[in-house]
C-alpha atoms as a PDB file:
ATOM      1  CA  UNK A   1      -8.598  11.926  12.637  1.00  0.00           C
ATOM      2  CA  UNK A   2     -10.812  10.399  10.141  1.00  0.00           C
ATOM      3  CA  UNK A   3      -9.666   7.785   8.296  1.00  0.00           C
ATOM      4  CA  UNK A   4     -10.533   6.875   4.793  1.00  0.00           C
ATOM      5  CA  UNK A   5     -10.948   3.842   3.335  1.00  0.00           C
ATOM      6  CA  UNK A   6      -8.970   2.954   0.046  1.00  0.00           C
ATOM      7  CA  UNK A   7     -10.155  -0.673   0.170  1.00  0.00           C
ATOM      8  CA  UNK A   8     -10.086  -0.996  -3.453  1.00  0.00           C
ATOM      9  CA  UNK A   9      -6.690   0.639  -3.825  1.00  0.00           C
ATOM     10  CA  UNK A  10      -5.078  -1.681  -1.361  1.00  0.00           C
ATOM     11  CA  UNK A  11      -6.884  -4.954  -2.135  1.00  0.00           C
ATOM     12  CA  UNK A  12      -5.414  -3.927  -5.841  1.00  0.00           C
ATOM     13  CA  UNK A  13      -1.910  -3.785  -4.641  1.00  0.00           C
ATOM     14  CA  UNK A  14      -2.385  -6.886  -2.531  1.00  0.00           C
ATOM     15  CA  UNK A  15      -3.676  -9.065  -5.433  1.00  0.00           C
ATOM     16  CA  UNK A  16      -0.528  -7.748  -7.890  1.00  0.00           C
ATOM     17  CA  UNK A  17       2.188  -8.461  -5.343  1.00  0.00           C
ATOM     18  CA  UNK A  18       3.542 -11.278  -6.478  1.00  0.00           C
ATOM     19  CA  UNK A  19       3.625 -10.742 -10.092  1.00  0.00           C
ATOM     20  CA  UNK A  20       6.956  -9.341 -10.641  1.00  0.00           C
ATOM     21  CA  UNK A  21       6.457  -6.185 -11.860  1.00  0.00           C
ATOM     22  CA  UNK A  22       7.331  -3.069 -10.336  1.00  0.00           C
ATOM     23  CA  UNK A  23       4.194  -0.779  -8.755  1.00  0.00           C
ATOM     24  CA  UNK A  24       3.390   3.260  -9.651  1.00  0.00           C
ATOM     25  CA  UNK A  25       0.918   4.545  -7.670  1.00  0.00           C
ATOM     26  CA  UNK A  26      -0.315   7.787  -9.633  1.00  0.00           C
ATOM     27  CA  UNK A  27      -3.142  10.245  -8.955  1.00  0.00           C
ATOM     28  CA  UNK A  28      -3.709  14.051  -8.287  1.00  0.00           C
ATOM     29  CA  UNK A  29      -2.451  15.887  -5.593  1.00  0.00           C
ATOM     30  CA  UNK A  30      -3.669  15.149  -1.703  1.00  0.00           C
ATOM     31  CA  UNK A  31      -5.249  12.052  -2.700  1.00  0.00           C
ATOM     32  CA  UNK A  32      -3.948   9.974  -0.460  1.00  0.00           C
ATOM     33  CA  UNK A  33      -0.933   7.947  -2.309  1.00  0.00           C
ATOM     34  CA  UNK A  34       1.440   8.055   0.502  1.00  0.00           C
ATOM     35  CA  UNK A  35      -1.001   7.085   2.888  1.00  0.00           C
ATOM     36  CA  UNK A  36      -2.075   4.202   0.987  1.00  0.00           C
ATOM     37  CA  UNK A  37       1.685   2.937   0.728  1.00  0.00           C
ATOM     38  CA  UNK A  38       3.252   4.438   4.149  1.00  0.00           C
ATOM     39  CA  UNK A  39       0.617   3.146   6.167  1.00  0.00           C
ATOM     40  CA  UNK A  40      -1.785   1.001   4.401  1.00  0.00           C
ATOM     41  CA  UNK A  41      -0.014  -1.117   2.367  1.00  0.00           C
ATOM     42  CA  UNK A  42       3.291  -0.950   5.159  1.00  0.00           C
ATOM     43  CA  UNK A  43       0.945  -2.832   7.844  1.00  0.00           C
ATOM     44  CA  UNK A  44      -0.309  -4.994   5.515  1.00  0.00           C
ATOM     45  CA  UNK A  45       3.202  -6.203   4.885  1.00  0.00           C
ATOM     46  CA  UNK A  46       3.784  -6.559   8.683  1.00  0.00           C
ATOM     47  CA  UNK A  47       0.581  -8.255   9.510  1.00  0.00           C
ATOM     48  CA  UNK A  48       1.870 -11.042   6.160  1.00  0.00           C
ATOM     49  CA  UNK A  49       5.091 -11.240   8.713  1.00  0.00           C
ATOM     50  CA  UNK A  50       7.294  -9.404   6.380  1.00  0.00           C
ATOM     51  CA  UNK A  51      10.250  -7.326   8.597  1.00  0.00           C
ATOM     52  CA  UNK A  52      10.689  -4.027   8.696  1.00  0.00           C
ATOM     53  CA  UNK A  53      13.634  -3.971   7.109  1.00  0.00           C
ATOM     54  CA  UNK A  54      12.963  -5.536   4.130  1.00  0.00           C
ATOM     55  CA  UNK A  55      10.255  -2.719   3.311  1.00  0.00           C
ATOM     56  CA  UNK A  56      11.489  -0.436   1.280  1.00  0.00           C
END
């Protein structure tokens, strides 16, 4: 599988994480917005030491 990179998309999310506000990831269809949060974003989180199961 080939992946692609959303570098900009994630480093985006990263920077705004803190900030208090609550994140909408929109786009057209089969663009790649679940990947970017189900996987992307999700080991991001892990690899910060956040647990699993406060991810929602």
């Amino acid at each position: 599988m080939n992946e692609i990179k959303r570098d900009t998309y994630l480093q985006r999310l990263i920077d705004k994480k803190e900030n208090g506000l609550i994140k909408v990831i929109t786009g057209i269809k089969r663009y790649g917005k679940s990947y970017l949060l189900f996987y992307l974003y999700h080991d991001y989180l892990i690899s910060q030491g956040i647990n699993e199961d406060q991810i929602l």
